[in-house]
Protein backbone atom coordinates (compact mmCIF):
# COMPACT_ATOMS: atom_id res chain seq x y z
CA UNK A 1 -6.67 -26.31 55.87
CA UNK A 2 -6.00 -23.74 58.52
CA UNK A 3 -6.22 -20.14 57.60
CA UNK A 4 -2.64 -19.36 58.24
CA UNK A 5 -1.68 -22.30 56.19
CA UNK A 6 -4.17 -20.90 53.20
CA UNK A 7 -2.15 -17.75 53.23
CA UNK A 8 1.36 -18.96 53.09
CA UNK A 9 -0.03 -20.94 49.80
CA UNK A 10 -1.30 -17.65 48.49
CA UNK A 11 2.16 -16.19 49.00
CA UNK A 12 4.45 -18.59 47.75
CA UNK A 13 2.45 -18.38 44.44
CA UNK A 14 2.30 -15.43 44.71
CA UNK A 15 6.41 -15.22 45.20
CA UNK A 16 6.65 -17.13 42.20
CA UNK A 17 5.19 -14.31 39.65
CA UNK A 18 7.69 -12.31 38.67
CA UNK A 19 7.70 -8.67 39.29
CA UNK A 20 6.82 -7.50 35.65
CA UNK A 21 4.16 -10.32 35.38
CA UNK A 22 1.15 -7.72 34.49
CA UNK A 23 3.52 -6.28 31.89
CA UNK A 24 3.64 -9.36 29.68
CA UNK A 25 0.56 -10.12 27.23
CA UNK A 26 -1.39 -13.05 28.02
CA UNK A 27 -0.90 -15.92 25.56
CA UNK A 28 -2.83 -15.77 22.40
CA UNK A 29 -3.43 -18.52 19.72
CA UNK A 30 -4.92 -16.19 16.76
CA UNK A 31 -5.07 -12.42 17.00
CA UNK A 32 -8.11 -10.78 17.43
CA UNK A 33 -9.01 -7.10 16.49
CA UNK A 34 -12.47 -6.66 18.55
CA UNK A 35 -15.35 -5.20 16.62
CA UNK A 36 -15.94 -2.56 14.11
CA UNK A 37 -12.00 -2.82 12.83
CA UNK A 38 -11.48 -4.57 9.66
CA UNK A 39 -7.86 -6.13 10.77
CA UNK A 40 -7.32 -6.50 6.86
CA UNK A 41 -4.46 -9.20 7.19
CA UNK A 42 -4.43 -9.52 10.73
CA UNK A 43 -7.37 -10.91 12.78
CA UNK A 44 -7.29 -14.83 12.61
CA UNK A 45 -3.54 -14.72 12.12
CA UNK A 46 -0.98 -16.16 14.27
CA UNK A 47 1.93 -14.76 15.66
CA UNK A 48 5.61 -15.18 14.61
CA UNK A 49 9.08 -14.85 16.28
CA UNK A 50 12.46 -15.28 14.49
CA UNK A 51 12.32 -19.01 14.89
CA UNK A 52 9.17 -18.84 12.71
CA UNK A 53 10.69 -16.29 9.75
CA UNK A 54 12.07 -17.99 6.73
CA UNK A 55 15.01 -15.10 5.45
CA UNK A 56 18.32 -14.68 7.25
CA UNK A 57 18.42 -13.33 10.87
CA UNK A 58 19.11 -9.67 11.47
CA UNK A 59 19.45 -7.81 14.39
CA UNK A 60 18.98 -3.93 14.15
CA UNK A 61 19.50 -0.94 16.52
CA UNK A 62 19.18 2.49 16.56
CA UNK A 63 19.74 4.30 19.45
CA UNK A 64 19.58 8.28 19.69
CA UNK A 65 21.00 10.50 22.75
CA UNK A 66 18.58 12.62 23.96
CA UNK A 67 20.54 14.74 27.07
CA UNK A 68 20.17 14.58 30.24
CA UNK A 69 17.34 16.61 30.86
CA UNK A 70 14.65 14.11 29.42
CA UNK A 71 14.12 10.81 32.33
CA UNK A 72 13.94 7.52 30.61
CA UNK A 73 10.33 7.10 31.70
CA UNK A 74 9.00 10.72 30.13
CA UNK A 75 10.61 9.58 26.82
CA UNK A 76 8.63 5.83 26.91
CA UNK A 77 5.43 7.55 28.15
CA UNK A 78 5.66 9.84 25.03
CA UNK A 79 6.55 7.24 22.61
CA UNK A 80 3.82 5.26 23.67
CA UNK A 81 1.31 7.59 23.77
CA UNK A 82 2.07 9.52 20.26
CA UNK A 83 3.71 6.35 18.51
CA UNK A 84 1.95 6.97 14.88
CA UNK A 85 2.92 10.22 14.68
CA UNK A 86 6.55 9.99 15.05
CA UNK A 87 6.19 7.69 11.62
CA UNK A 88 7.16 9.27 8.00
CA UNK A 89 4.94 10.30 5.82
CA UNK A 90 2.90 7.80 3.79
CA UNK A 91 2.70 5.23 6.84
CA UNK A 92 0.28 4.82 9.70
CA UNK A 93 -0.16 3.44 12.63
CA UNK A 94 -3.98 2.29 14.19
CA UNK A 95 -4.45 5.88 16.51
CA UNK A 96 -7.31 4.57 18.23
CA UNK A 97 -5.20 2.94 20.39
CA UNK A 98 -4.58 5.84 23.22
CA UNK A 99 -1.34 4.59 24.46
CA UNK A 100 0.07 0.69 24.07
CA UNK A 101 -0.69 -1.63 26.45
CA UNK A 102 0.00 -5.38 26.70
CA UNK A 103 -2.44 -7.74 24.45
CA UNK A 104 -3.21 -4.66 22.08
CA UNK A 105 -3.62 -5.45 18.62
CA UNK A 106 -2.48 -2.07 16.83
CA UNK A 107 -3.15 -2.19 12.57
CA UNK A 108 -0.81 -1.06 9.65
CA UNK A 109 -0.87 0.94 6.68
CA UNK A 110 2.60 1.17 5.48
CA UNK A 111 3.65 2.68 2.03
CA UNK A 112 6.19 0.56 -0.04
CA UNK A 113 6.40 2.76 -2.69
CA UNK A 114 5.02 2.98 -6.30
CA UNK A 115 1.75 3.10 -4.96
CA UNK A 116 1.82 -0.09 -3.21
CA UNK A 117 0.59 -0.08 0.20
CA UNK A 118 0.64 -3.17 2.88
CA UNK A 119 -2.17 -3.62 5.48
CA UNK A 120 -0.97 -5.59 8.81
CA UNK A 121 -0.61 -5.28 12.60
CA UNK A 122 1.46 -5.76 15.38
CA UNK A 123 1.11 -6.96 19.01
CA UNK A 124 1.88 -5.46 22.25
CA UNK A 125 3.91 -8.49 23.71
CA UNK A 126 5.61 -6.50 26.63
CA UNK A 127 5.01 -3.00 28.05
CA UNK A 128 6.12 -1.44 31.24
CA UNK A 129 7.30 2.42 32.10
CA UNK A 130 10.60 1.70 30.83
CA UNK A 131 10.16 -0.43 27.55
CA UNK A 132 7.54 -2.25 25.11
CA UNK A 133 7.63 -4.97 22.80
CA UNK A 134 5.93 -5.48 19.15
CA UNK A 135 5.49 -9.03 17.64
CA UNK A 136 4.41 -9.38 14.14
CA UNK A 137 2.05 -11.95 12.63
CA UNK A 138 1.99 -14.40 9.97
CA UNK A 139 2.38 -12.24 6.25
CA UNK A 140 3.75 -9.26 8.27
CA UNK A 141 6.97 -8.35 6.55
CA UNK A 142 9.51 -9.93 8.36
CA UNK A 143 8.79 -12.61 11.74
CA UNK A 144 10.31 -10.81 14.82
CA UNK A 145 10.32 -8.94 18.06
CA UNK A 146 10.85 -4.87 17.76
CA UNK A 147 11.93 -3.86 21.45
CA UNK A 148 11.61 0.09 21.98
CA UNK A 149 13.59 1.40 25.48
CA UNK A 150 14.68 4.05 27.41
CA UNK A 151 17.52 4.25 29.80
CA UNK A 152 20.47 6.33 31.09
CA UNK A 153 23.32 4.38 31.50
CA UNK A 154 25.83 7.66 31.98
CA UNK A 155 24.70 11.29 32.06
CA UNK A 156 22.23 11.42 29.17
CA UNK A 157 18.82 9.31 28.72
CA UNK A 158 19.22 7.10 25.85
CA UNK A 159 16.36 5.93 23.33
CA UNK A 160 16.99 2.82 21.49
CA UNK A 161 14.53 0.50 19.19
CA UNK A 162 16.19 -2.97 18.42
CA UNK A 163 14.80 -5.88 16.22
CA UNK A 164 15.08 -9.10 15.92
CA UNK A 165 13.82 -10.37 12.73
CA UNK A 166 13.79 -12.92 9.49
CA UNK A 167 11.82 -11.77 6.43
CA UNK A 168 9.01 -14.08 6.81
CA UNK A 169 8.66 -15.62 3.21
CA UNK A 170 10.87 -15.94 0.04
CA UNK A 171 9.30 -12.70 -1.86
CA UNK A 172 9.86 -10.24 1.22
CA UNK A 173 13.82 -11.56 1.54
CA UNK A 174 14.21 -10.83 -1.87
CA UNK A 175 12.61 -7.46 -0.92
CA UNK A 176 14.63 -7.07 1.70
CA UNK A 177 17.61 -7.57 -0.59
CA UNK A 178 16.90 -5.36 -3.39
CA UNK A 179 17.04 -2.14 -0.75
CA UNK A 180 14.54 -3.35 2.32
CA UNK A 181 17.13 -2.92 4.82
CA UNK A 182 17.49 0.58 3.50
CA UNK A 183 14.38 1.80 3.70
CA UNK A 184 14.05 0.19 6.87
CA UNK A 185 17.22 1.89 8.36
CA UNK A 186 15.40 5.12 7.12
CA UNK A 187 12.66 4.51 8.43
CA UNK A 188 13.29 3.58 12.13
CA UNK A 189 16.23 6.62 11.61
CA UNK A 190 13.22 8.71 11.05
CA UNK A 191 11.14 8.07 13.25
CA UNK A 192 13.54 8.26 16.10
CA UNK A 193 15.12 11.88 15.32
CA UNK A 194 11.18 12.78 15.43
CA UNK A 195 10.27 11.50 18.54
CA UNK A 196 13.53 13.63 19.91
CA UNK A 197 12.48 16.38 18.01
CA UNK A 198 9.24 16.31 20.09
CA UNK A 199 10.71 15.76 23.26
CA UNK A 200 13.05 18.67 22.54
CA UNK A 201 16.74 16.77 22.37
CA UNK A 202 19.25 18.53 20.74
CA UNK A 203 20.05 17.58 17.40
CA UNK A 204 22.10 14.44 17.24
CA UNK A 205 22.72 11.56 15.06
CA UNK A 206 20.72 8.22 15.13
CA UNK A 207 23.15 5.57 15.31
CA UNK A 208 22.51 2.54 13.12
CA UNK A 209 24.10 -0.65 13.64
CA UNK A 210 23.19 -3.76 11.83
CA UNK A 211 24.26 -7.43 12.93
CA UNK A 212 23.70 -10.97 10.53
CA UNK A 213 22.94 -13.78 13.89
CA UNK A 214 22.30 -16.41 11.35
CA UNK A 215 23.02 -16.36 7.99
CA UNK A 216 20.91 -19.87 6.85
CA UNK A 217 17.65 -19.25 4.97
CA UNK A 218 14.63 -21.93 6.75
CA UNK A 219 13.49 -23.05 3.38
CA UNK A 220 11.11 -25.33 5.20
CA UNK A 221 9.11 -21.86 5.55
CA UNK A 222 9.08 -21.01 2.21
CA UNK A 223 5.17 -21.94 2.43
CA UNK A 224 4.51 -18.66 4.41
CA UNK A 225 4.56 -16.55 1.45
CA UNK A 226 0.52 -18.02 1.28
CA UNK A 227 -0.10 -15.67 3.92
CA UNK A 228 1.94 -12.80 2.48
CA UNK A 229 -0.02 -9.38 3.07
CA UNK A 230 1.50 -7.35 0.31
CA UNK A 231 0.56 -9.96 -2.45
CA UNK A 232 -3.06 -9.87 -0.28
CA UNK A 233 -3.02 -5.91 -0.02
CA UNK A 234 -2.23 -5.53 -4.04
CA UNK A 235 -4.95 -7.89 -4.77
CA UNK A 236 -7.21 -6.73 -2.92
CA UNK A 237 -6.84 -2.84 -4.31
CA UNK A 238 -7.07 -4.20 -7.62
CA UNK A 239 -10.26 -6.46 -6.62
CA UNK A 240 -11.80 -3.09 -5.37
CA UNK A 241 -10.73 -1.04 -8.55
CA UNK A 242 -12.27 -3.60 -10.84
CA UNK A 243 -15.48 -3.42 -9.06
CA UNK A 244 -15.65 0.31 -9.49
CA UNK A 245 -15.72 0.55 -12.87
């Protein structure tokens, strides 16, 4: 093979790549959460998309003007960088991640209320100047994607998160029913009006729209609720409170 031929080869795969190939994680069987982190319902477990979650199929956005003195790619930088600390109260995210980059594997501590608290994780599945994606793992709360943007489509920069999402066993849709979805609105609604807050936006309204893709329950999943990290997290507190006394 000539030289000249070896590098037309080289470009037409290279051609083929698309332009935002280094933003996408590379594929992953189990997660993994590297030494010296505990990954408390996390490392070992697989991840899951919508096709994977057992409740009905939601998709959620909230979206919050931030004026046009902010650029799209300031607002992502800042998200990324300070994501934790945009959360409520009583919630955290892993902070010893120092921004989010594809193939991250970021841990959870989220308050339900009542005391109850749920370990889990997320993974970066997409990340570029613009955008990242979040996928959830098996006994997360729901299966899904949560997409986080920026854009300016008229005169003001636009921040948006949207998910796509079942609850991903039996116990967490009835959750979800008996006032998930609003604590989750609250949530997310919180979180954004922070992060403008920080960035100095005026004050505006997040708005909240929610959409039902799919209304069918996959009761062929029902079997996921084995991996279900609030039943895990409870037990586990009341494992370690038994042993202290």
């Amino acid at each position: 093979m000539t030289e000249s031929s070896g590098h037309r080869r080289h470009g037409r795969r290279a051609a083929a790549l698309p332009r935002d190939a280094g933003s996408w994680a590379p594929v992953v069987h189990r997660l993994s959460t590297g030494p010296g982190r505990a990954g408390t319902n996390v490392a070992g477990r697989r991840l899951t998309g919508p096709v994977q979650g057992f409740g009905q199929m939601w998709q959620k956005t909230y979206n919050l003007d931030l004026g046009p003195d902010i650029p799209p790619r300031h607002a992502i930088a800042t998200w990324k960088q300070h994501f934790g600390e945009f959360w409520p109260a009583g919630s955290r995210f892993d902070n010893s991640l120092t921004g989010i980059s594809p193939g991250d594997v970021a841990l959870l501590d989220v308050g339900l209320g009542g005391g109850v608290r749920l370990s889990t994780g997320v993974f970066v599945l997409y990340a570029d100047e613009e955008s990242f994606t979040l996928m959830t793992p098996q006994g997360h709360m729901f299966a899904g994607w949560i997409t986080f943007s920026a854009a300016r489509p008229g005169p003001v920069t636009t921040v948006q998160a949207q998910i796509l999402m079942r609850a991903n066993d039996p116990l967490y849709e009835l959750a979800m029913a008996l006032g998930g979805h609003r604590k989750e609105d609250q949530f997310w609604i919180e979180t954004i009006t922070s992060l403008g807050h920080y960035l100095g936006a005026p004050p505006a309204p997040v708005r909240a729209r929610t959409v039902c893709v799919d209304p069918r329950r996959q009761w062929r999943r029902a079997g996921q609720i084995w991996h279900n990290s609030m039943v895990r997290s409870v037990l586990s507190s009341a494992t370690a409170r038994i042993r202290e006394r």
